[in-house]
N, C-alpha and C. Protein backbone atom coordinates (compact mmCIF):
# COMPACT_ATOMS: atom_id res chain seq x y z
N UNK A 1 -65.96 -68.86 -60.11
CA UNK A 1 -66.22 -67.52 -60.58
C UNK A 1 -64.87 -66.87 -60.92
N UNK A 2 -64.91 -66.12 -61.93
CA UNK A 2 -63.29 -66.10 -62.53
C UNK A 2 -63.37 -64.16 -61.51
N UNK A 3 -62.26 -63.55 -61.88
CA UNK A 3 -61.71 -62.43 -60.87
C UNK A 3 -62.82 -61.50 -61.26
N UNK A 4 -62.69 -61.57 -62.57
CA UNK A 4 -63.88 -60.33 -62.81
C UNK A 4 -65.33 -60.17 -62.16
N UNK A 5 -65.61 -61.28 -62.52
CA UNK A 5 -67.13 -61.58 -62.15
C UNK A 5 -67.14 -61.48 -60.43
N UNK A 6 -65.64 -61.34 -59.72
CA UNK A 6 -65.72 -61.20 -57.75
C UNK A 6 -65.30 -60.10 -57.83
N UNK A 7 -64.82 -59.14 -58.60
CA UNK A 7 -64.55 -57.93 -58.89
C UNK A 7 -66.14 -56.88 -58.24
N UNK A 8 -66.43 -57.47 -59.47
CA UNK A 8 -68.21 -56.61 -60.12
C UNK A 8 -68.65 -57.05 -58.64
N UNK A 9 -68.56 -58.44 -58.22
CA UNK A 9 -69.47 -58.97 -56.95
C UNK A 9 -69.94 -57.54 -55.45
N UNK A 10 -68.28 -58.01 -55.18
CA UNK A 10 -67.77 -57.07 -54.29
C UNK A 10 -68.10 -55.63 -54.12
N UNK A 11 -68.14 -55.26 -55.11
CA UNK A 11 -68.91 -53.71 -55.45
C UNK A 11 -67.50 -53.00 -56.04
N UNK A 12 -66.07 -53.19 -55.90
CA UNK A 12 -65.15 -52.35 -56.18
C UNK A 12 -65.31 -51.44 -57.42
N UNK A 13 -66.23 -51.59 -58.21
CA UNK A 13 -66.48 -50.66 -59.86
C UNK A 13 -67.34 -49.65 -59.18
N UNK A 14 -68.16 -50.24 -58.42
CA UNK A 14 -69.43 -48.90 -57.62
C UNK A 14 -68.64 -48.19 -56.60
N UNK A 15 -67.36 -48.26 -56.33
CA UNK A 15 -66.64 -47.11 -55.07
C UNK A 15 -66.51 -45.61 -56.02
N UNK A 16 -66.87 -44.72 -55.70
CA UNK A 16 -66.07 -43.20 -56.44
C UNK A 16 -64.93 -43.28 -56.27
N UNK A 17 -64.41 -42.21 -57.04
CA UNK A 17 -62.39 -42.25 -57.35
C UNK A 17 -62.64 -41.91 -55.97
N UNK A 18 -62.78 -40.83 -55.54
CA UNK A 18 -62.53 -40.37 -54.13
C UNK A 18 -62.62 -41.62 -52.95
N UNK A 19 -62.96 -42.63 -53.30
CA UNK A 19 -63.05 -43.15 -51.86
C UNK A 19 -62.06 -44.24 -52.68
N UNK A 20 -61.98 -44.67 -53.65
CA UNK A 20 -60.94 -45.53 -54.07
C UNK A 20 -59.19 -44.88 -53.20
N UNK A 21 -59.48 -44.00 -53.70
CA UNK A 21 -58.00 -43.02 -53.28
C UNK A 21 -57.53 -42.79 -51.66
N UNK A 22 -58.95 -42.94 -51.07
CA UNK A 22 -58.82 -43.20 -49.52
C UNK A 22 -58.43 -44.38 -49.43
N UNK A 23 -59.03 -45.12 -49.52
CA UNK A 23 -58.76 -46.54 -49.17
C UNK A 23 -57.09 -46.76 -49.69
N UNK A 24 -56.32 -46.46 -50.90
CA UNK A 24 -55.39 -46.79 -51.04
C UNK A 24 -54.13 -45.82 -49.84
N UNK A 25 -54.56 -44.83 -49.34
CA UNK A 25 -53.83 -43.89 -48.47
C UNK A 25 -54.01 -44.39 -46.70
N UNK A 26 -55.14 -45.26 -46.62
CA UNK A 26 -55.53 -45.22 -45.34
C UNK A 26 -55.52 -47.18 -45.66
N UNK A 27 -54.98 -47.63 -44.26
CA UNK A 27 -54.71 -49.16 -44.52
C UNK A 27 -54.99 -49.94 -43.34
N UNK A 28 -56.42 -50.75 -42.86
CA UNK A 28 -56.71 -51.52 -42.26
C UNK A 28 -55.41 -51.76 -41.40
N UNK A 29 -55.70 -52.00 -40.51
CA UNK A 29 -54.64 -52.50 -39.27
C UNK A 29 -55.16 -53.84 -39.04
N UNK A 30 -56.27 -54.57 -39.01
CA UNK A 30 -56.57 -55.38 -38.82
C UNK A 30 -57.61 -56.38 -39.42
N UNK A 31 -57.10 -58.11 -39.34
CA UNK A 31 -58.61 -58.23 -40.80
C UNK A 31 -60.09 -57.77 -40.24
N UNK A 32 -60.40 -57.42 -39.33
CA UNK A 32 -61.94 -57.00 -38.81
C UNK A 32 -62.06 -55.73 -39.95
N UNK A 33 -61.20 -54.93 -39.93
CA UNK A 33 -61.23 -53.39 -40.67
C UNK A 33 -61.56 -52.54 -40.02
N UNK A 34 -61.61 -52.98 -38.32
CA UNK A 34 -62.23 -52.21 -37.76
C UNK A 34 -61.20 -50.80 -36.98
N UNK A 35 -60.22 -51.04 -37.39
CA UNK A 35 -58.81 -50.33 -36.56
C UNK A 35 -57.73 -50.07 -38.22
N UNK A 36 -57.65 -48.70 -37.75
CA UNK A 36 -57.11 -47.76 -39.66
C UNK A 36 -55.92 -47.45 -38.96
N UNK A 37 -54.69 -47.62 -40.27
CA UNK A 37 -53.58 -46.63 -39.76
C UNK A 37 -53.61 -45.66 -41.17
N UNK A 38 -52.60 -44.68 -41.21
CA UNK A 38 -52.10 -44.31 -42.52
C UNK A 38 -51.66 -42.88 -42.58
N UNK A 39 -50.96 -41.92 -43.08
CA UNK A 39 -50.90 -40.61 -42.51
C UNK A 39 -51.35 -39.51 -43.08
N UNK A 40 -51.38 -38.29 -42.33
CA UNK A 40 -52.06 -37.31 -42.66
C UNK A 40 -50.63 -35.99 -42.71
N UNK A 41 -50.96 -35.10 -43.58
CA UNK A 41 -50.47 -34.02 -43.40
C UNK A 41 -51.02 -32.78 -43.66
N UNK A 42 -49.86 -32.01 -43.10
CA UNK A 42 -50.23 -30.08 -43.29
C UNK A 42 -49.53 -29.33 -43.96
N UNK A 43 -49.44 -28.34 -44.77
CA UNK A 43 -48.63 -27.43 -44.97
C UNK A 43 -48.28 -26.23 -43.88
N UNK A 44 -47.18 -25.80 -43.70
CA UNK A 44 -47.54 -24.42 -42.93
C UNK A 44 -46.10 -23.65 -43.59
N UNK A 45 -45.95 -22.69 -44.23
CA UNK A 45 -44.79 -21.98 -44.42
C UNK A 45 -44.17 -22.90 -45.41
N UNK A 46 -44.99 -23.28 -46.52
CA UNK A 46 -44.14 -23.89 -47.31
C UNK A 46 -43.73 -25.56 -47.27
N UNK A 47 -43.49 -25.71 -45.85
CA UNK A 47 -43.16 -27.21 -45.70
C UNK A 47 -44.31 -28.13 -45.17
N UNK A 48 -44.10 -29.18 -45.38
CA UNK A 48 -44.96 -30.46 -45.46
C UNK A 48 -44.75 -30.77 -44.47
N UNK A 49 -45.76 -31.26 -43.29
CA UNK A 49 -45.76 -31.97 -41.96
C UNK A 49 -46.26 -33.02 -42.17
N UNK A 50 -45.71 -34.22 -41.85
CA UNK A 50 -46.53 -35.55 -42.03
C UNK A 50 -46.68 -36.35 -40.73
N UNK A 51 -48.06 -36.72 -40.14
CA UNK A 51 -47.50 -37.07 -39.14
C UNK A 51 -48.37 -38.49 -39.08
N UNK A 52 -47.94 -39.96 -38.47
CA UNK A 52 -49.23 -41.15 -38.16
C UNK A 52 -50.42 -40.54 -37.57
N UNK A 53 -51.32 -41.54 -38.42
CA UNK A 53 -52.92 -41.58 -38.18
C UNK A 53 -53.15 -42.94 -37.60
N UNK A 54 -53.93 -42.76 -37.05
CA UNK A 54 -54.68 -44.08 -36.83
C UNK A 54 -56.00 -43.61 -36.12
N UNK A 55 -57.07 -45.09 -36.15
CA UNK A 55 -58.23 -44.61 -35.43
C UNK A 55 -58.90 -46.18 -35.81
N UNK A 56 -59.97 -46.64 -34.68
CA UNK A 56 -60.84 -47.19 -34.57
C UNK A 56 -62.06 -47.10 -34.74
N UNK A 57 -63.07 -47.99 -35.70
CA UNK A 57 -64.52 -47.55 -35.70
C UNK A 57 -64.86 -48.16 -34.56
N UNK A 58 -65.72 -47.34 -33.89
CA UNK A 58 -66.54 -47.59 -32.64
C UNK A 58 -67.79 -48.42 -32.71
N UNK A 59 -68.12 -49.34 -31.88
CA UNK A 59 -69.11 -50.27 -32.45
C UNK A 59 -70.17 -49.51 -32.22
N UNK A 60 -70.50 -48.15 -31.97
CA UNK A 60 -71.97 -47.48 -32.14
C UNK A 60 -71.98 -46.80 -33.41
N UNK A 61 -70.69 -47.25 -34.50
CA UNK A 61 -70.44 -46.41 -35.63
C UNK A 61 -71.99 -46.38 -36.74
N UNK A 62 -72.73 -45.85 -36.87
CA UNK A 62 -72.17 -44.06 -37.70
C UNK A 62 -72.72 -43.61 -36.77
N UNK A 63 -73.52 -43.55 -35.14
CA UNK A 63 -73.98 -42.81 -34.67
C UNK A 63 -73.14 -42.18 -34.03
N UNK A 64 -71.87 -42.72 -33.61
CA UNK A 64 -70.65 -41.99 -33.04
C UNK A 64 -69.45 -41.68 -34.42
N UNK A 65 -68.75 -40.76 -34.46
CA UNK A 65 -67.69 -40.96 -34.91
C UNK A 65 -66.68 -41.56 -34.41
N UNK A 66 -65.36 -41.50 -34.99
CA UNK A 66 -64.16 -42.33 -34.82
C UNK A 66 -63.42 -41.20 -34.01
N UNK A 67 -62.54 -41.58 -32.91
CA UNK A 67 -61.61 -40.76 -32.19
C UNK A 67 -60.32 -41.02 -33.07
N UNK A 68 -59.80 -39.75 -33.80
CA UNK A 68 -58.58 -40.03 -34.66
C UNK A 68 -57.35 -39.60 -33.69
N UNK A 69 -56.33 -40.30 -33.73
CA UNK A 69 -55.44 -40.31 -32.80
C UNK A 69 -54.28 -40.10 -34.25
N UNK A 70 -53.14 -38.90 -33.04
CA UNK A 70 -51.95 -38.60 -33.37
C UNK A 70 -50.60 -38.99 -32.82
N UNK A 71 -50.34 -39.99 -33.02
CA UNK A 71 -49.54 -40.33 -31.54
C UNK A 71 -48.35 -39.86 -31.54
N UNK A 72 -47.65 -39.26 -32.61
CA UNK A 72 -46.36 -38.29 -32.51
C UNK A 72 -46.84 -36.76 -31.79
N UNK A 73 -47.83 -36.26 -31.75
CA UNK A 73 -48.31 -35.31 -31.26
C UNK A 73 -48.92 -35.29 -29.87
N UNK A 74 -49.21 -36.60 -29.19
CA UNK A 74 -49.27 -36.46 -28.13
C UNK A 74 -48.75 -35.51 -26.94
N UNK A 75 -49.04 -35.13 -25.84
CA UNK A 75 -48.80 -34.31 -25.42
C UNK A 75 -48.19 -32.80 -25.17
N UNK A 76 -48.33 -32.50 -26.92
CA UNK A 76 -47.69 -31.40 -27.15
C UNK A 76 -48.72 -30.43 -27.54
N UNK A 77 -49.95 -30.33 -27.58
CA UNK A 77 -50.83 -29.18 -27.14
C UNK A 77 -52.40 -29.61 -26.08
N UNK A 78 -52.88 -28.62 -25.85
CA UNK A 78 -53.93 -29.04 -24.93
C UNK A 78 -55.28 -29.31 -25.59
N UNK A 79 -55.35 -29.19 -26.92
CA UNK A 79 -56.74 -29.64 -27.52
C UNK A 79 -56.12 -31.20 -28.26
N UNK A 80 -55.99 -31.72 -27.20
CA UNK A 80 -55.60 -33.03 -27.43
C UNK A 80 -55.91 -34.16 -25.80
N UNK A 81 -56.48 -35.12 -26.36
CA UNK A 81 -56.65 -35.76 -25.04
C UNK A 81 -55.00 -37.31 -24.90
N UNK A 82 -55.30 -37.82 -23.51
CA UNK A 82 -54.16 -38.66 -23.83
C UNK A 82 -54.18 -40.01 -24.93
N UNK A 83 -53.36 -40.44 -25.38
CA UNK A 83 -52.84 -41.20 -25.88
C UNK A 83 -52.75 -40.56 -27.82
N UNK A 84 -52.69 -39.20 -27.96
CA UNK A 84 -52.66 -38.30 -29.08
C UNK A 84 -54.09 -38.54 -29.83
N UNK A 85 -55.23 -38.58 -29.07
CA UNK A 85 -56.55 -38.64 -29.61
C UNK A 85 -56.88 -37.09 -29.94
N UNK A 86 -57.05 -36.05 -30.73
CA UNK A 86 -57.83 -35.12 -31.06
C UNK A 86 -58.82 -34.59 -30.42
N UNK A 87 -58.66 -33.67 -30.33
CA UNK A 87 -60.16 -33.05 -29.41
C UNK A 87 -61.13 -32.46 -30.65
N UNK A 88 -62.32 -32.51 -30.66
CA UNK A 88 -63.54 -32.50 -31.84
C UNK A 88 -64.72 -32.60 -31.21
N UNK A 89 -64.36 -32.47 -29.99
CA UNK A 89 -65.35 -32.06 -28.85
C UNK A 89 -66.54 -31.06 -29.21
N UNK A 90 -65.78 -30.16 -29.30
CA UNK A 90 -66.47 -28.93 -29.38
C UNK A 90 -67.08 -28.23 -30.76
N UNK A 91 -66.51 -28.70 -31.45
CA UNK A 91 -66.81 -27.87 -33.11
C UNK A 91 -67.22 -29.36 -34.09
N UNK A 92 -66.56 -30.29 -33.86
CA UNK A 92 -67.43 -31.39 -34.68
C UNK A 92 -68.38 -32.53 -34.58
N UNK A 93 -67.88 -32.76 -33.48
CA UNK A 93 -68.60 -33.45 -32.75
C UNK A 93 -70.47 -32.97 -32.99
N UNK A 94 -70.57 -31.82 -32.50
CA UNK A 94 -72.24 -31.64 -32.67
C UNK A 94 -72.87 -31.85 -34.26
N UNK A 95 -71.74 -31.39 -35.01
CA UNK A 95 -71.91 -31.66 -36.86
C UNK A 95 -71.68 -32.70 -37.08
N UNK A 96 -71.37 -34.15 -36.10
CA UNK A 96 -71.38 -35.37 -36.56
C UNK A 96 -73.03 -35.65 -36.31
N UNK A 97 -73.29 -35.18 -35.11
CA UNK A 97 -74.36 -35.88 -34.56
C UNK A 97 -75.62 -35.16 -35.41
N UNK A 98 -75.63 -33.68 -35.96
CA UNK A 98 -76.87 -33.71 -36.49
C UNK A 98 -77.10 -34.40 -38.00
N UNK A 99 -75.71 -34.21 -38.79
CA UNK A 99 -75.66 -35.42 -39.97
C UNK A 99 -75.36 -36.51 -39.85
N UNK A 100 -75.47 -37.81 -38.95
CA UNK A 100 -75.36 -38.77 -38.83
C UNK A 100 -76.61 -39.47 -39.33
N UNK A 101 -76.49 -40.36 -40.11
CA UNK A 101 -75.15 -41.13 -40.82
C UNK A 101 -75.17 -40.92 -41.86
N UNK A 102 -75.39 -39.61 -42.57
CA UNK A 102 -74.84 -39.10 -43.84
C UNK A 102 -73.56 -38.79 -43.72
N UNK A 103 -72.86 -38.71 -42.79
CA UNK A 103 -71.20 -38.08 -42.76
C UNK A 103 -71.06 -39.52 -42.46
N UNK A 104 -69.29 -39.80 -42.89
CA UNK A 104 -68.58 -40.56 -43.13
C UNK A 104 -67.22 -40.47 -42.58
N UNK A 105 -66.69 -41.31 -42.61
CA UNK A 105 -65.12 -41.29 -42.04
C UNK A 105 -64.68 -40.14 -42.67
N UNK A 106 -64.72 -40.36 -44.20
CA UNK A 106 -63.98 -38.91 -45.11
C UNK A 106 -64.46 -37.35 -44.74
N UNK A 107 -65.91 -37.49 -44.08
CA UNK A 107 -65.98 -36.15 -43.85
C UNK A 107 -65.57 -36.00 -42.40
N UNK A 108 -64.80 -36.69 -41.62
CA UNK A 108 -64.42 -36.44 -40.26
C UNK A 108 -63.07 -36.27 -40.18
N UNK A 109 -62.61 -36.65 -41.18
CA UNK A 109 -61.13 -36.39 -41.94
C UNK A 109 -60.89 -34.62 -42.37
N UNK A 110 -61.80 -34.62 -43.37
CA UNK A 110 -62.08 -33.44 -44.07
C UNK A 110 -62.38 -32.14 -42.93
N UNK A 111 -63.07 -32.72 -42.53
CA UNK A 111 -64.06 -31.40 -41.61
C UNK A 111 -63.59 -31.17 -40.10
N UNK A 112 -63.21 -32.57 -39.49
CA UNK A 112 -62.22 -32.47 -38.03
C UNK A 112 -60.74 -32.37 -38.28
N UNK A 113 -59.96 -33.15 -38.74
CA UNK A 113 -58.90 -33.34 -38.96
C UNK A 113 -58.41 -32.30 -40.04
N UNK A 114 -58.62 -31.97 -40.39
CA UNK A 114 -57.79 -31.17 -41.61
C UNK A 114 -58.17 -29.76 -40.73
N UNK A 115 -59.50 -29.08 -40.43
CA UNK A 115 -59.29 -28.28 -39.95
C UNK A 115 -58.66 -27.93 -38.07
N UNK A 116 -58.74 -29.01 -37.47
CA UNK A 116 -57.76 -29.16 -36.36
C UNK A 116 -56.07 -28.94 -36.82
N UNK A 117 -55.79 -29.42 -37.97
CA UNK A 117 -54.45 -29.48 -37.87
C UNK A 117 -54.15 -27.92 -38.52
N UNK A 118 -54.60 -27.31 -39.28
CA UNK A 118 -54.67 -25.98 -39.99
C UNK A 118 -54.53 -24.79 -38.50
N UNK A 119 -55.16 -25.04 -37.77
CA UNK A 119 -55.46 -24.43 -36.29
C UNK A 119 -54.04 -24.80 -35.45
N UNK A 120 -53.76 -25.78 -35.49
CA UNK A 120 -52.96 -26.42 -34.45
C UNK A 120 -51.53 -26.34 -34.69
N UNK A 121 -51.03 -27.07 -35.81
CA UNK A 121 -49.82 -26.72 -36.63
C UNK A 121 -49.21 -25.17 -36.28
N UNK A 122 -49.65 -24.15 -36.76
CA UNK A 122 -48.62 -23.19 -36.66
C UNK A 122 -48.55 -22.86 -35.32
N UNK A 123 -49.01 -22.98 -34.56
CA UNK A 123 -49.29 -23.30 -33.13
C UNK A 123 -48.02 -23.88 -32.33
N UNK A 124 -47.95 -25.36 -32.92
CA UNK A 124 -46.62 -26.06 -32.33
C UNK A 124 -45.77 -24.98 -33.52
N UNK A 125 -45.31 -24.98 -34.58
CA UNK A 125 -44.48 -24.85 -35.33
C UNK A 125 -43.82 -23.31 -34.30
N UNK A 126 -44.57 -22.23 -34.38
CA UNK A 126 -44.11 -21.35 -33.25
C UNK A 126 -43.60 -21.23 -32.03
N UNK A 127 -44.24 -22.26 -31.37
CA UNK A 127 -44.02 -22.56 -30.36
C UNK A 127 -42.72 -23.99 -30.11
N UNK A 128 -42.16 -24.28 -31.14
CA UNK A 128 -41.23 -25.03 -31.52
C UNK A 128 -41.32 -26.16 -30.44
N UNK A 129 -42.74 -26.44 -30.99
CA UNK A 129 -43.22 -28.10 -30.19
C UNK A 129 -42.40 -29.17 -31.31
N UNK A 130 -42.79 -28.62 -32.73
CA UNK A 130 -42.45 -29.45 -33.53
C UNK A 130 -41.87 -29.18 -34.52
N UNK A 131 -40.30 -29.83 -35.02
CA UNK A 131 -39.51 -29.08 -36.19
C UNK A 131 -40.04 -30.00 -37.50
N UNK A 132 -39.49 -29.46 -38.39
CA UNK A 132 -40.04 -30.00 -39.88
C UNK A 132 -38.97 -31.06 -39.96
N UNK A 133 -38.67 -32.33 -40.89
CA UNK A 133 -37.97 -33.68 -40.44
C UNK A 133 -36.50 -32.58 -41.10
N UNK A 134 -36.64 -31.73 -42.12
CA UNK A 134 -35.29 -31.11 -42.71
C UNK A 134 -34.67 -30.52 -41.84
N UNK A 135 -35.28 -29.88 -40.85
CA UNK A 135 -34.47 -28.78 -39.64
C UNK A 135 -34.17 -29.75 -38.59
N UNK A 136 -35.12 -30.94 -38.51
CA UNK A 136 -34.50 -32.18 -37.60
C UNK A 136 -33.14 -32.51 -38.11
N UNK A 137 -33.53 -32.65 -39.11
CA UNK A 137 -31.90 -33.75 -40.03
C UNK A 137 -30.66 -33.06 -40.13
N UNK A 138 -31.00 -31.65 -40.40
CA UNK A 138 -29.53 -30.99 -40.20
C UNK A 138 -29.68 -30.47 -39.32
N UNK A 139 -30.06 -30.66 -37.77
CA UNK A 139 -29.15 -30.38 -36.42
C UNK A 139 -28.89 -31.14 -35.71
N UNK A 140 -29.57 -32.59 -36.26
CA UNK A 140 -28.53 -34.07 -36.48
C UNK A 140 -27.14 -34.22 -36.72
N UNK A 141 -26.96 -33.56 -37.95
CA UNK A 141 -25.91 -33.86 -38.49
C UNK A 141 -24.96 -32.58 -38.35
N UNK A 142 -25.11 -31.51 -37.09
CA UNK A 142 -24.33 -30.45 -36.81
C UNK A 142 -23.32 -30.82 -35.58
């Protein structure tokens, strides 16, 4: 079977741009696919926070979501459990479970993660849990 014809097979023409674009941002850790790394960021005041992602699908996946872990953020606020897992306890968690399994990794991204870090971010940034890598680099080099 020549590439095209395992192309079409595979389904890669039937993915939407949007999930094409995930997949190229977010990158298997392992051949199972079952363990993601790749990173996420925030704006706050102009500057760009970037920090590692990672996360595991859970083998009760889609009835559970994925625990997305921050591991540069670890222990630097309290809506965070150990090993920099996210807390989504409370606000997404119940919106996984009544749209399950119409929600998807992307909307746990979208809907936990993006709005956890919007919340959380200026949070450390005030509280100078966490500097931006430019205010790191020049008091490096002071």
């Amino acid at each position: 079977m020549d590439s095209e014809a395992e192309r079409i097979v595979q389904g890669s023409d039937r993915l939407h741009p949007n999930e094409q674009m995930q997949r190229q941002r977010l990158i298997p850790a392992n051949p199972e696919g079952t363990c993601w790394t790749g990173k996420c960021w925030s704006v706050h005041n102009l500057l760009k926070y970037e920090f590692d992602l990672q996360f595991d699908i859970p083998v009760t996946y889609p009835a559970t979501a994925p625990e997305l872990e921050l591991p540069q953020l670890d222990g630097k606020t309290q809506k965070m459990y150990r090993g920099g897992k996210i807390c989504l306890t409370v606000h997404f968690k119940p919106l996984w479970a009544k749209d399950c399994p119409r929600f998807g990794i992307a909307h746990e991204l979208c809907l936990g993660l993006a709005a956890w870090l919007a919340a959380e971010i200026p949070i450390l940034m005030d509280s100078v849990m966490i500097e931006h890598k430019d205010n790191a680099a020049s008091s490096n080099e002071s």
